[in-house]
N, C-alpha and C. Protein backbone atom coordinates (compact mmCIF):
# COMPACT_ATOMS: atom_id res chain seq x y z
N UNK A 1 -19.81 36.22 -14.96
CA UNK A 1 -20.18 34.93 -14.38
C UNK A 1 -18.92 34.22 -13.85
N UNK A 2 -19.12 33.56 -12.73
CA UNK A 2 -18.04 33.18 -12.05
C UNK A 2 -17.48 31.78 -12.37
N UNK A 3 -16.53 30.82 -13.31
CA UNK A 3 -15.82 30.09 -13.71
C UNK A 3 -16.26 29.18 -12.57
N UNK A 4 -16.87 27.75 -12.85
CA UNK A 4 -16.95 27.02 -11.85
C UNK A 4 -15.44 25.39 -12.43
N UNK A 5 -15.19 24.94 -11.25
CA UNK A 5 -14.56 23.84 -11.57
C UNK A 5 -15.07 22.75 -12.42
N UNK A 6 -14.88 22.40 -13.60
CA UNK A 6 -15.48 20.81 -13.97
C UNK A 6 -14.38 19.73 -13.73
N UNK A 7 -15.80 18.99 -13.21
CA UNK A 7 -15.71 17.70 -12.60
C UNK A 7 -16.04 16.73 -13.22
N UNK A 8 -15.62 15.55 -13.72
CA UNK A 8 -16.42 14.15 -14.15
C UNK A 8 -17.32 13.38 -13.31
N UNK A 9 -18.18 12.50 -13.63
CA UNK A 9 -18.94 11.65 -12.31
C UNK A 9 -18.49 10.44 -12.45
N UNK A 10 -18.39 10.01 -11.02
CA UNK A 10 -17.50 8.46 -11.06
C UNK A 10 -18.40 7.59 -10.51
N UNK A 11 -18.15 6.28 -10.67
CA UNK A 11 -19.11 4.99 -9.32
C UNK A 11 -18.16 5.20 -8.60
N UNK A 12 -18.81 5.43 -7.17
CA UNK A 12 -17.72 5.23 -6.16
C UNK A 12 -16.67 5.85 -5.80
N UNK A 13 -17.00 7.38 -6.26
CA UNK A 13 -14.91 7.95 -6.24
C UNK A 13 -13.68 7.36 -5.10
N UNK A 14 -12.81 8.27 -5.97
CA UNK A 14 -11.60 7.72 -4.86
C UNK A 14 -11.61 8.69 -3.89
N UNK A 15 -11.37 9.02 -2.85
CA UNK A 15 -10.90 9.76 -1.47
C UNK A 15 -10.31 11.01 -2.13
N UNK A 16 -9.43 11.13 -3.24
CA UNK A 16 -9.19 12.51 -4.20
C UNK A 16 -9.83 13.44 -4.41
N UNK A 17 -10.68 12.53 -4.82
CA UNK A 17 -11.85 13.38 -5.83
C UNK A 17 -12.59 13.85 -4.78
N UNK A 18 -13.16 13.36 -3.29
CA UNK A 18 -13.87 14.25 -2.69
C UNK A 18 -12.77 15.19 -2.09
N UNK A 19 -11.76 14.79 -1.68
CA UNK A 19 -10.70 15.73 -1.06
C UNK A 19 -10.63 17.25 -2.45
N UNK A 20 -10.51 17.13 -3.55
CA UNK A 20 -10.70 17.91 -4.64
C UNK A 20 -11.85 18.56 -4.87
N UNK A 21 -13.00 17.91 -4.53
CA UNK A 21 -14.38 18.77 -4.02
C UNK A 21 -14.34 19.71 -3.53
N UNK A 22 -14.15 19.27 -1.82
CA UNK A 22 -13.92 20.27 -0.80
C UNK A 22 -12.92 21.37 -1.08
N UNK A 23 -12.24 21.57 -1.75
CA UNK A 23 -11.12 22.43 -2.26
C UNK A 23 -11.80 23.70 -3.05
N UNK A 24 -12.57 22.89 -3.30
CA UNK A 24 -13.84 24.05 -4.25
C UNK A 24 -15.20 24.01 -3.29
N UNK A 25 -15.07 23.98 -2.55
CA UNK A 25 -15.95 23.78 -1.50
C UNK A 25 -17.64 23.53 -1.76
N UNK A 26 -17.24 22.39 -2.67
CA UNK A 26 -18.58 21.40 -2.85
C UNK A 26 -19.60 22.45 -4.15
N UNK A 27 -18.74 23.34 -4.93
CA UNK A 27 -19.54 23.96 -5.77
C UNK A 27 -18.87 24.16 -7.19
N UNK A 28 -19.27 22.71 -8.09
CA UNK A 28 -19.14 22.22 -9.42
C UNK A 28 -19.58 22.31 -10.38
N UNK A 29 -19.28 22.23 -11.25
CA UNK A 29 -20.09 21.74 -12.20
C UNK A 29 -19.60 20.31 -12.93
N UNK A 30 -20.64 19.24 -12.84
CA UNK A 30 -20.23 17.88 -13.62
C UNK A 30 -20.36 17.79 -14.87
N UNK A 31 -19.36 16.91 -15.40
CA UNK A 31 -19.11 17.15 -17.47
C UNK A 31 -20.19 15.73 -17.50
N UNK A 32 -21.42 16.33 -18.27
CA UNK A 32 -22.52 15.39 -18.61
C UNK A 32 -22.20 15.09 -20.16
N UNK A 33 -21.19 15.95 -20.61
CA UNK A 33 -21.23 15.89 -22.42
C UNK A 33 -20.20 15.47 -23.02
N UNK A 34 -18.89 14.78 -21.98
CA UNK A 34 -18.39 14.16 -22.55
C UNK A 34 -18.15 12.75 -23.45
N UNK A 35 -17.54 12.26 -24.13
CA UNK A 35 -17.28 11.11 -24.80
C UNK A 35 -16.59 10.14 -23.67
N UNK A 36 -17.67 8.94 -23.43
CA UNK A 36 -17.23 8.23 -22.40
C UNK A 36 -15.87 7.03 -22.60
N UNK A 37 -15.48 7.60 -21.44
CA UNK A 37 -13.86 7.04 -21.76
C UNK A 37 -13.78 5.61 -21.12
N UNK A 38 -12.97 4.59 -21.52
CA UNK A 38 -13.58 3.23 -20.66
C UNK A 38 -12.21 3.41 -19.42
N UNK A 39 -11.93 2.72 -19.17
CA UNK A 39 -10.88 2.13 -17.76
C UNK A 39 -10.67 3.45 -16.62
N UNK A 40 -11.67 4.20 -16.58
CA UNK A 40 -11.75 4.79 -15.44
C UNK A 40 -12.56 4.77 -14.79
N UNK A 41 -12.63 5.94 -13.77
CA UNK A 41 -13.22 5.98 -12.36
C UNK A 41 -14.70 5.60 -12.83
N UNK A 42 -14.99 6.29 -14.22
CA UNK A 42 -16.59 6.63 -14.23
C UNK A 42 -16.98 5.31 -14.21
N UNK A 43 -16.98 4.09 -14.56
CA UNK A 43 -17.61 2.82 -13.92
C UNK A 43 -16.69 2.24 -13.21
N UNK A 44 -15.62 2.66 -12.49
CA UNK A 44 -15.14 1.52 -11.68
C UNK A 44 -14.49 2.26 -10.41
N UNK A 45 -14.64 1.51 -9.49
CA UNK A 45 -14.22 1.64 -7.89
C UNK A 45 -12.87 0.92 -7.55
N UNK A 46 -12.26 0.94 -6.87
CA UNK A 46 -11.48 0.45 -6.31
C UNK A 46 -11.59 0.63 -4.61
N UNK A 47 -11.67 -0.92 -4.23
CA UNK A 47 -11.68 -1.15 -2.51
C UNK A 47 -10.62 -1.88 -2.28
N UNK A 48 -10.77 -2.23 -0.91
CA UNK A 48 -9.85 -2.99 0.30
C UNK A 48 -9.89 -4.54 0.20
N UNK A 49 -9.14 -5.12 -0.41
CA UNK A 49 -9.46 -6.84 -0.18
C UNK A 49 -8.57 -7.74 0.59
N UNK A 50 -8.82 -8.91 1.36
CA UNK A 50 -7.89 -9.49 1.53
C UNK A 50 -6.35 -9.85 0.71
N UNK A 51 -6.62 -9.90 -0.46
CA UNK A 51 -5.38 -9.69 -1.36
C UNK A 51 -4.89 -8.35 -1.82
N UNK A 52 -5.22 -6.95 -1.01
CA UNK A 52 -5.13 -5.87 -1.91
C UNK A 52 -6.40 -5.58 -2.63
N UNK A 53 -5.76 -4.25 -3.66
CA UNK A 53 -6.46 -3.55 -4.31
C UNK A 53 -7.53 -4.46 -4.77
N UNK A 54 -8.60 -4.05 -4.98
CA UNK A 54 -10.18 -5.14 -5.80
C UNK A 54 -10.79 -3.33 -6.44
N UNK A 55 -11.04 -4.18 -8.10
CA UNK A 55 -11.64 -3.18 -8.60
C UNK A 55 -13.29 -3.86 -9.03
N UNK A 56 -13.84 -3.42 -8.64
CA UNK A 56 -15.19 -3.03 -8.87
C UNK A 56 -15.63 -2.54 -10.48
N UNK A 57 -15.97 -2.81 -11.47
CA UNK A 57 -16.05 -2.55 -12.39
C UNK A 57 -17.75 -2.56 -13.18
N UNK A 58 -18.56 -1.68 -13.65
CA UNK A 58 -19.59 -1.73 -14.09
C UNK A 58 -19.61 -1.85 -15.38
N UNK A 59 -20.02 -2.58 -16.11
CA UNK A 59 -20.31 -3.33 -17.41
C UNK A 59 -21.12 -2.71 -18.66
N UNK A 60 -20.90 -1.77 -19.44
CA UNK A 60 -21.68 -0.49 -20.11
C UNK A 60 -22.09 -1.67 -21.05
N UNK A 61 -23.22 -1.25 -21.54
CA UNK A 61 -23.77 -1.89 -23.16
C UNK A 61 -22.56 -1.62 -24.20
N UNK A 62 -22.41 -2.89 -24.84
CA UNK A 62 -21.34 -2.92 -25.86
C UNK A 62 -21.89 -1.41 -27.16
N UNK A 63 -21.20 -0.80 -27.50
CA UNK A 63 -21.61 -0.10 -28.58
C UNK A 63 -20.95 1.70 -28.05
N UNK A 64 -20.80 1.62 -26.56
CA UNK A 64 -20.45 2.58 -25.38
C UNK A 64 -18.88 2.85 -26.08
N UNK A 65 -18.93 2.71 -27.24
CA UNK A 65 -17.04 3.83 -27.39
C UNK A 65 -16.88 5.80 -27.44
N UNK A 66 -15.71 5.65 -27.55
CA UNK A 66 -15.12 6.96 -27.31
C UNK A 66 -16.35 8.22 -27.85
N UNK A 67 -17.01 7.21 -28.92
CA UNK A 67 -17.96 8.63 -29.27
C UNK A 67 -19.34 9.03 -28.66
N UNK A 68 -19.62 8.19 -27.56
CA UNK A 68 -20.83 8.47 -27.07
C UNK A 68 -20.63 9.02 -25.73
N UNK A 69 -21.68 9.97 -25.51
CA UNK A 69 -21.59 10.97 -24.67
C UNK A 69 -21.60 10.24 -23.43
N UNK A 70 -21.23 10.68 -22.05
CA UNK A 70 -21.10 9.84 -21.05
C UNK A 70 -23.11 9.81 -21.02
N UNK A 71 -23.59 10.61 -21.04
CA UNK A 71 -25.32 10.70 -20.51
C UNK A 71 -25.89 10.09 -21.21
N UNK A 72 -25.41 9.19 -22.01
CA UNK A 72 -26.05 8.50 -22.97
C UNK A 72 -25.21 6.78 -23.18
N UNK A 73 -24.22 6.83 -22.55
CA UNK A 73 -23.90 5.13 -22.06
C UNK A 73 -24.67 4.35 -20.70
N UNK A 74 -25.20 3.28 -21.62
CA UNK A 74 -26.38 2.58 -20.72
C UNK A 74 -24.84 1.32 -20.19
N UNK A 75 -26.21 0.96 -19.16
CA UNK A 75 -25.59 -0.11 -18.20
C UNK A 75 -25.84 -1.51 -18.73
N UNK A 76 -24.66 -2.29 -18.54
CA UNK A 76 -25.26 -3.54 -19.09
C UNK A 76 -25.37 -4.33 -17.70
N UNK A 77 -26.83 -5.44 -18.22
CA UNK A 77 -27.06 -6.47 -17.21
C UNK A 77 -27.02 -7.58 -17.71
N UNK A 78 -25.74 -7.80 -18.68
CA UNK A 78 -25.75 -9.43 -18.94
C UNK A 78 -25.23 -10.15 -18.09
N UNK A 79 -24.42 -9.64 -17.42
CA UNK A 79 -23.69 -10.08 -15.99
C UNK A 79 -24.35 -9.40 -15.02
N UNK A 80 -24.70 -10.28 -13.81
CA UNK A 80 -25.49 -9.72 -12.47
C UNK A 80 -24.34 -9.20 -11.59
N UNK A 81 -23.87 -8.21 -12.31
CA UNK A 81 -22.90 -7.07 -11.56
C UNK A 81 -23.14 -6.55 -10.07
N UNK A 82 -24.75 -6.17 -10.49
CA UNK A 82 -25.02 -5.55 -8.80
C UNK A 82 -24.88 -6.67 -7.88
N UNK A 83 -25.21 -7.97 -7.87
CA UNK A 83 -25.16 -9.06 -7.01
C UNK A 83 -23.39 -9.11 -6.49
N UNK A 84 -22.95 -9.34 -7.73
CA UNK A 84 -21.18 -9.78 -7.41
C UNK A 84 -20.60 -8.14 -6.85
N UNK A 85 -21.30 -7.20 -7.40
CA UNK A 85 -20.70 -6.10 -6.52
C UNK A 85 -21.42 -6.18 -4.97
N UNK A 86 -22.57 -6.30 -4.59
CA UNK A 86 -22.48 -6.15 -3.50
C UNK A 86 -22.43 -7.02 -2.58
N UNK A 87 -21.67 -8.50 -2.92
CA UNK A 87 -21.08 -9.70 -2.22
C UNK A 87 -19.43 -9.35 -1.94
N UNK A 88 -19.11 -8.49 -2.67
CA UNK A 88 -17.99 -8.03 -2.41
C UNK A 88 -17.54 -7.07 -1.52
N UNK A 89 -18.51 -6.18 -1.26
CA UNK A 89 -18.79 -4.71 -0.50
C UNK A 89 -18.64 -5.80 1.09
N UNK A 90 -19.73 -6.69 0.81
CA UNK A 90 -20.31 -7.11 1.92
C UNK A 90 -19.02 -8.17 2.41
N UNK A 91 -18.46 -8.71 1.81
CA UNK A 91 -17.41 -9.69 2.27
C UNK A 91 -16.13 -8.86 2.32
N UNK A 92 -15.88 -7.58 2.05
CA UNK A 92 -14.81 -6.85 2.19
C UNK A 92 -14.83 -5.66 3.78
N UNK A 93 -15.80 -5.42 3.86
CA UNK A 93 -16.33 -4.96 4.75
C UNK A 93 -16.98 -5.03 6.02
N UNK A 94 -17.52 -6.14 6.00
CA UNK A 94 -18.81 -6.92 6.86
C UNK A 94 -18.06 -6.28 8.01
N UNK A 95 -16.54 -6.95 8.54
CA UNK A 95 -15.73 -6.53 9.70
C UNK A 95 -15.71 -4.69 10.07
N UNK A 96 -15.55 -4.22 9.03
CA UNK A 96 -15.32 -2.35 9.58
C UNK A 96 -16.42 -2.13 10.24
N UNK A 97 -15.93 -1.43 10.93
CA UNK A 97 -16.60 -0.55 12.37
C UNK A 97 -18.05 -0.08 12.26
N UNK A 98 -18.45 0.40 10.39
CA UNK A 98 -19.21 1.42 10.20
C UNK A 98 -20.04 0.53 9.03
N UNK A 99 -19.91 -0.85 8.35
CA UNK A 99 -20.72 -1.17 7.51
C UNK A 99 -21.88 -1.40 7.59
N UNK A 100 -21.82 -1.71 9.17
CA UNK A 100 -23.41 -1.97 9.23
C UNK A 100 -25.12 -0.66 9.25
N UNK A 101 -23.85 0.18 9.52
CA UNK A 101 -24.64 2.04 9.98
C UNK A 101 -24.61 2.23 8.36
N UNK A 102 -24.16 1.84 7.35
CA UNK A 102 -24.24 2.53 6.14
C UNK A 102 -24.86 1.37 4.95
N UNK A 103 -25.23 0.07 5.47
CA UNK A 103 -25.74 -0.86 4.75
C UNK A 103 -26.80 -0.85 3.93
N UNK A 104 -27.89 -0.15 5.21
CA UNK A 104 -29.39 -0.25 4.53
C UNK A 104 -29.38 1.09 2.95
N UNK A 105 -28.44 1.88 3.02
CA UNK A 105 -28.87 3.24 2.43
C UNK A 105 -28.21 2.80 1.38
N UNK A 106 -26.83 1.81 1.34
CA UNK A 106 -26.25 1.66 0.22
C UNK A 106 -26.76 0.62 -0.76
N UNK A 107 -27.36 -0.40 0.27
CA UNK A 107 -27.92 -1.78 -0.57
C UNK A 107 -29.09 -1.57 -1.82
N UNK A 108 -29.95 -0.74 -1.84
CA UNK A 108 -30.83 -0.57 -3.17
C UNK A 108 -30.36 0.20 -4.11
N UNK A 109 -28.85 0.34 -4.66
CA UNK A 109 -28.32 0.37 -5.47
C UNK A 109 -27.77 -0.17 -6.50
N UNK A 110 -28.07 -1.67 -5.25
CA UNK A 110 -27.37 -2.82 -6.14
C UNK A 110 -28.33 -3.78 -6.37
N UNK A 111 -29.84 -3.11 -6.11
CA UNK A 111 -30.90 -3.70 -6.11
C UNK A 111 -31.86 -3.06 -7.70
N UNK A 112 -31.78 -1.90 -7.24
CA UNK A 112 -32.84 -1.31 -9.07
C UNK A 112 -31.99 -1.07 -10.00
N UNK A 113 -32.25 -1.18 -11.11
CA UNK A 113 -31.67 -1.02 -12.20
C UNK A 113 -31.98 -0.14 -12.84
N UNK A 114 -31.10 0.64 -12.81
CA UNK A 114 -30.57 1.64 -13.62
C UNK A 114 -30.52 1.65 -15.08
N UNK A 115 -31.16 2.44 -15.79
CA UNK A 115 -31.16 2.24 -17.66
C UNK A 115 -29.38 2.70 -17.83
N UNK A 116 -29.05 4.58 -17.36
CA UNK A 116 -28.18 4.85 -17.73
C UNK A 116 -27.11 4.84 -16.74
N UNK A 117 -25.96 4.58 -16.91
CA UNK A 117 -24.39 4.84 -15.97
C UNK A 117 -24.53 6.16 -15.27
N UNK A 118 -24.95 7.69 -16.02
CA UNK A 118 -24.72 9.06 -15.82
C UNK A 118 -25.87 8.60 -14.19
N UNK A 119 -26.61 8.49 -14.56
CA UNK A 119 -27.95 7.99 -13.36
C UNK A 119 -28.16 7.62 -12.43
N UNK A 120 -27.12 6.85 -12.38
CA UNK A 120 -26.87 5.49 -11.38
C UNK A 120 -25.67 6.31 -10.67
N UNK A 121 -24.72 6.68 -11.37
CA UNK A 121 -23.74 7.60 -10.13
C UNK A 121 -24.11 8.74 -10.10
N UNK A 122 -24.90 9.54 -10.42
CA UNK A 122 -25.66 10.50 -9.68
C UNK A 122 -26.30 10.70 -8.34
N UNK A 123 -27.36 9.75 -8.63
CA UNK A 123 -27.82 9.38 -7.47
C UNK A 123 -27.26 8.54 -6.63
N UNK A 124 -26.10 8.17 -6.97
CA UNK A 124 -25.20 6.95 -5.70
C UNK A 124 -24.25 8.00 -5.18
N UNK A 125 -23.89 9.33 -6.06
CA UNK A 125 -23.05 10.47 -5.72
C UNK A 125 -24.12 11.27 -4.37
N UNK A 126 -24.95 11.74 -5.00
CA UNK A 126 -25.88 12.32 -3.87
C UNK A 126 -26.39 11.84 -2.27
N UNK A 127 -26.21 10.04 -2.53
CA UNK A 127 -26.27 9.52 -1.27
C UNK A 127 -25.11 9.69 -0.61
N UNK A 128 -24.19 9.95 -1.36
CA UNK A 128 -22.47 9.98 -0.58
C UNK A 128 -22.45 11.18 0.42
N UNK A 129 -23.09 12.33 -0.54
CA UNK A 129 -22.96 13.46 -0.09
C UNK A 129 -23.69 14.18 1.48
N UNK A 130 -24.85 13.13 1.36
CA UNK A 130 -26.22 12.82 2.70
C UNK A 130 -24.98 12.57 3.96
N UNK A 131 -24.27 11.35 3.47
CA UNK A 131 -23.63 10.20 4.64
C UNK A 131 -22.28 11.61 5.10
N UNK A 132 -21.96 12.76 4.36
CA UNK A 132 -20.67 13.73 4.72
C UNK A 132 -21.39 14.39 5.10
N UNK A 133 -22.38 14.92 5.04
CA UNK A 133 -23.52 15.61 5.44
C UNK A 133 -22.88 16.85 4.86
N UNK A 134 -22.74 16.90 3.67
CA UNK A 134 -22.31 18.31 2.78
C UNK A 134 -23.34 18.77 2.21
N UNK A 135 -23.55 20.15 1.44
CA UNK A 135 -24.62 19.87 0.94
C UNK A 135 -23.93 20.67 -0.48
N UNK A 136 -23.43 20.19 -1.45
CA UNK A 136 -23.18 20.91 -2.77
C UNK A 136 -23.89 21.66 -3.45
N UNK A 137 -23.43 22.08 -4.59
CA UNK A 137 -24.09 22.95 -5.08
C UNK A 137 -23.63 22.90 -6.60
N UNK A 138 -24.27 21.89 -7.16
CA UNK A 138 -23.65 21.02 -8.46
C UNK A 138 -24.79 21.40 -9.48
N UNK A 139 -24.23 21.91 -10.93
CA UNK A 139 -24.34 22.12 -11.93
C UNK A 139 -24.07 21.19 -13.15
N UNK A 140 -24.71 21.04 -14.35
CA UNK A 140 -24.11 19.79 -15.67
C UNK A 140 -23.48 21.21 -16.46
N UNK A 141 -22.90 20.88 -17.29
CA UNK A 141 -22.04 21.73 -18.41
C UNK A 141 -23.16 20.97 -19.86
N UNK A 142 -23.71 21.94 -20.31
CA UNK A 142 -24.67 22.63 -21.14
C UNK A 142 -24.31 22.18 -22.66
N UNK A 143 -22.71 22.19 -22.52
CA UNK A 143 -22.07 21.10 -23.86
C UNK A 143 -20.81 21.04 -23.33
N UNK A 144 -20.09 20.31 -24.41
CA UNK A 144 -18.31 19.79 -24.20
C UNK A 144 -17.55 20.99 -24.45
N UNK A 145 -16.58 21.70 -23.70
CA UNK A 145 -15.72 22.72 -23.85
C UNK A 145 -14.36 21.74 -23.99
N UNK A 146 -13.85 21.95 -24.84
CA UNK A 146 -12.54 21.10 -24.98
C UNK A 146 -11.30 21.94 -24.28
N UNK A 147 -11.57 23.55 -24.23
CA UNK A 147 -10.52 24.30 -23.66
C UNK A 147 -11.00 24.88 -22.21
N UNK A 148 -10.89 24.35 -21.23
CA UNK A 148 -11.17 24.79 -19.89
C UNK A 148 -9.95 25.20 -19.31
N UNK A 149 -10.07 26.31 -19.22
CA UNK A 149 -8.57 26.29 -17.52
C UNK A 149 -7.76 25.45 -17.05
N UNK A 150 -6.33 25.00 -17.11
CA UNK A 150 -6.26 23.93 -16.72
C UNK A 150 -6.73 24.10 -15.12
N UNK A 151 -6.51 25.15 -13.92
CA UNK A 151 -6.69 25.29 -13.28
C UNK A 151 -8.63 24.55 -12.48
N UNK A 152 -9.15 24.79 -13.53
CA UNK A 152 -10.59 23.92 -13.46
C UNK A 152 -11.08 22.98 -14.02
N UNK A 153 -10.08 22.24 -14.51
CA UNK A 153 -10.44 21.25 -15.37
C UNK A 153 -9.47 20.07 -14.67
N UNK A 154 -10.91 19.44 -13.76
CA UNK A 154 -10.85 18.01 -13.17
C UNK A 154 -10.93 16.71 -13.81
N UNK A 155 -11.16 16.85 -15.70
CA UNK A 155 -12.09 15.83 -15.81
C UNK A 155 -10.65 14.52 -15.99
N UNK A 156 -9.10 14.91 -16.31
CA UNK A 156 -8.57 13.99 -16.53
C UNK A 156 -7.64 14.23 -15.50
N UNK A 157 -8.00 14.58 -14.47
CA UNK A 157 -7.17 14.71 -13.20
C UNK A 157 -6.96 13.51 -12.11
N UNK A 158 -7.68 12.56 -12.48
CA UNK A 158 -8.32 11.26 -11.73
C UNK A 158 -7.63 9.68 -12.41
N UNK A 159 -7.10 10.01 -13.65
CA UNK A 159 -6.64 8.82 -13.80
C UNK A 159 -5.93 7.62 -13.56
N UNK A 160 -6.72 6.46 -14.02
CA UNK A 160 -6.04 5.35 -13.55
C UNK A 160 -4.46 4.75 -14.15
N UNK A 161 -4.65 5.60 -15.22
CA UNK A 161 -3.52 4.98 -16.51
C UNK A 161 -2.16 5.56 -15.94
N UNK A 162 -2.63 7.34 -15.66
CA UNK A 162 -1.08 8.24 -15.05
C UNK A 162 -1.45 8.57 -13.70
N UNK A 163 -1.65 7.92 -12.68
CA UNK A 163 -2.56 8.74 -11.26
C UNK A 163 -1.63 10.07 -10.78
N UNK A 164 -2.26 11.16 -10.60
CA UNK A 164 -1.46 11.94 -10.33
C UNK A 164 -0.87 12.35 -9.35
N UNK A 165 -0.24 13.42 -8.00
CA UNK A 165 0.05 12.74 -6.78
C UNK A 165 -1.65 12.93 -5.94
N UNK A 166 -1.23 11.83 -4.59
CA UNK A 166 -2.59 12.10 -4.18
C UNK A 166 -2.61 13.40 -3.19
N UNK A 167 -2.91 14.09 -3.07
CA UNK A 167 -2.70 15.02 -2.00
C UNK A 167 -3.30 14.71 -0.66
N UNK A 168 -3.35 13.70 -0.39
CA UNK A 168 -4.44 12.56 0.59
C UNK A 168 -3.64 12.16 1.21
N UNK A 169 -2.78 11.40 1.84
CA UNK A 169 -2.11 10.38 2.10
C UNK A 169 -2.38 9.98 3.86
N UNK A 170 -2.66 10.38 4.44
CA UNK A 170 -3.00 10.56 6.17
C UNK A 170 -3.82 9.13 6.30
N UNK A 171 -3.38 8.19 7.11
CA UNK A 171 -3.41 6.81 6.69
C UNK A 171 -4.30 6.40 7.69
N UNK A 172 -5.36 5.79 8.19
CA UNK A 172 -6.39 5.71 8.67
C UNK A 172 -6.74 3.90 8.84
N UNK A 173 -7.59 3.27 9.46
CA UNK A 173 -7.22 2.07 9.74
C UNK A 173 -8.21 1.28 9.18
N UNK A 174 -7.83 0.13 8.30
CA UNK A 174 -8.14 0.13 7.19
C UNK A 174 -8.84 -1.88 7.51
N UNK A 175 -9.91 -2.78 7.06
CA UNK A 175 -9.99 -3.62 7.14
C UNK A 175 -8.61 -4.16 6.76
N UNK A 176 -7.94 -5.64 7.49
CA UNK A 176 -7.55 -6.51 6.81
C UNK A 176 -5.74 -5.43 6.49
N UNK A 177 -5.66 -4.19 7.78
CA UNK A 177 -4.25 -3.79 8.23
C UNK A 177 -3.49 -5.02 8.54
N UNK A 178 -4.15 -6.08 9.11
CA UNK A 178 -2.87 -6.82 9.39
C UNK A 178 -2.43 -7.89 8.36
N UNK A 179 -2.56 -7.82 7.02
CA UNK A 179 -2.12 -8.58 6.20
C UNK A 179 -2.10 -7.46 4.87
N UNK A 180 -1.87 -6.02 5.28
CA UNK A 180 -2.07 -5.57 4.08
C UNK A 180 -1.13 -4.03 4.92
N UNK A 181 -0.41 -3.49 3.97
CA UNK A 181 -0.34 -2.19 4.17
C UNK A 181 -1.11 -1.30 3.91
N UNK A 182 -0.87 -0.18 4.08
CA UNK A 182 -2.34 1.32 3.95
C UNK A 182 -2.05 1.16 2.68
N UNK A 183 -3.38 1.29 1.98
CA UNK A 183 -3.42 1.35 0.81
C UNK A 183 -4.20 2.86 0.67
N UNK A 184 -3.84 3.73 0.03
CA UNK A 184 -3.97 4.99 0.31
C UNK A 184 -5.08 4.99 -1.37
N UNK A 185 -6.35 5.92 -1.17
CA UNK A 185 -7.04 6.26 -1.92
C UNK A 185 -7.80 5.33 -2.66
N UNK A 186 -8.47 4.61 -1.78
CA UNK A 186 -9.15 4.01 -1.99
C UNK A 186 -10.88 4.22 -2.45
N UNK A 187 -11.57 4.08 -2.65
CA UNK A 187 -12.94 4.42 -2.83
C UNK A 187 -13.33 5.33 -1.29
N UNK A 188 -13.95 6.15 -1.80
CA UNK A 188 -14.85 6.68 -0.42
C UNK A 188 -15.68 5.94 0.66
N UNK A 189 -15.97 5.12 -0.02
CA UNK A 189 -16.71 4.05 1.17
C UNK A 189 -15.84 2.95 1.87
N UNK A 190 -14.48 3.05 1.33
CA UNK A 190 -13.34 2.70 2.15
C UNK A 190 -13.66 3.41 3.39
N UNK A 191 -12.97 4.87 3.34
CA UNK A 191 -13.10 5.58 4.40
C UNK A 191 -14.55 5.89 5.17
N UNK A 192 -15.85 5.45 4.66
CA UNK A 192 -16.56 5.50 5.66
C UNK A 192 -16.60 4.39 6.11
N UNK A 193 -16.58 3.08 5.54
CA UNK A 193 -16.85 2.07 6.72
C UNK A 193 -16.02 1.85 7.66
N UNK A 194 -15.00 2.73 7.20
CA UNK A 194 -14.00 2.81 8.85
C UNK A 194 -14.08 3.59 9.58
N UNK A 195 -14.62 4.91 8.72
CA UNK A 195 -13.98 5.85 9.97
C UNK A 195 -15.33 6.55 10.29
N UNK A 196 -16.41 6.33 9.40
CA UNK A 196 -17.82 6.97 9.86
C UNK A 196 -18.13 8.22 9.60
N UNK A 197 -18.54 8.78 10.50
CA UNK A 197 -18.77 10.98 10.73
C UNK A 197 -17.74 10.94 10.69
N UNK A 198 -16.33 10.50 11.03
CA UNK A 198 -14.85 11.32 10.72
C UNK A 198 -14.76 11.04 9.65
N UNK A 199 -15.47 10.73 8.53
CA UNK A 199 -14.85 10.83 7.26
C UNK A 199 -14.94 12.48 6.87
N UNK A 200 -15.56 12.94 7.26
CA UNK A 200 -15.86 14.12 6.92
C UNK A 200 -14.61 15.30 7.86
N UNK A 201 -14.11 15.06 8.82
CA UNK A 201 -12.53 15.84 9.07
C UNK A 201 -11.56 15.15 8.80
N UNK A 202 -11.32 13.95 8.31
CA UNK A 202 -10.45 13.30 7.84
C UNK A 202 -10.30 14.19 6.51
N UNK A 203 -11.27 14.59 5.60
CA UNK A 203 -10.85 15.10 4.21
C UNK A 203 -10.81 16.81 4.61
């Protein structure tokens, strides 16, 4: 049997992580059985703001520590997250070239509610994948392997704490260039509301 790459699932990845896809050419397998880790990708985004970096952050039910499996940390709605997230999308964006072509498909995300986190970026992963027009070929891992390859083992390759280099860097034109330098690796929907169908030869 042929060794597939594991991958973690994120809200929103960064421009890496699909550039790291395509490298394996869209055929994964995602870690459904890990112990969900907090201050990363898996609930939080990072976009383009008038001040810089803006992180996007999704709000798990308190009780969500190191020992519960990611497929089993629920979403919290004590804070109307989806609202303030997508006033932000929308006021960070409104200006790029491409927000309005990608509005309607993204907006009922921030509209139903989602019980679990694993759920909610699944299916917000799969719409990503529609808009690159890729079509993967994604697998869950069956349980937690603690010893993977390092060679296939994506799941702490993404961090926010040590980021590692980006192999990305090709700088593209970005809302809010003229009060901001390229801010390189940003969420994926950075690069589509700018750059559209070229997001897909851009990576």
């Amino acid at each position: 049997m042929q060794s597939l790459a594991t991958f973690p699932l994120f809200y929103l990845p960064p421009i890496s992580y699909f550039t790291a896809l395509k490298e394996q050419n869209y055929t994964v397998q995602l870690e459904k059985q890990e112990h969900f880790l907090k201050q990363t990708h898996r609930n939080r985004a990072s976009i383009a703001s008038p001040d810089g970096i803006l992180d996007l952050t999704i709000p798990v039910v308190k009780g969500s520590k190191v020992h519960t499996p990611i497929k089993d940390v629920k979403i919290s709605y004590d804070l109307k997250w989806q609202r303030l997230h997508w006033l932000s999308l929308q006021n960070c964006y409104r200006s790029s070239a491409y927000f309005e072509f990608y509005e309607d498909g993204l907006a009922p995300f921030y509209q139903k509610k989602f019980d679990y986190l694993f759920d909610f970026n699944l299916e917000l992963m799969e719409w990503l994948f529609k808009q690159l027009k890729v079509s993967p070929v994604i697998s869950f891992t069956p349980e937690y392997e603690k010893d993977i390859p390092l060679a296939l083992d994506f799941r702490n390759q993404f961090s926010l704490k040590k980021p590692a280099p980006i192999p990305q860097t090709k700088s593209y034109f970005q809302v809010f260039s003229d009060r901001n330098e390229f801010i390189p690796n940003l969420s994926i929907v950075d690069l589509l509301f700018n750059q559209g169908p070229q997001t897909k030869l851009y990576l």
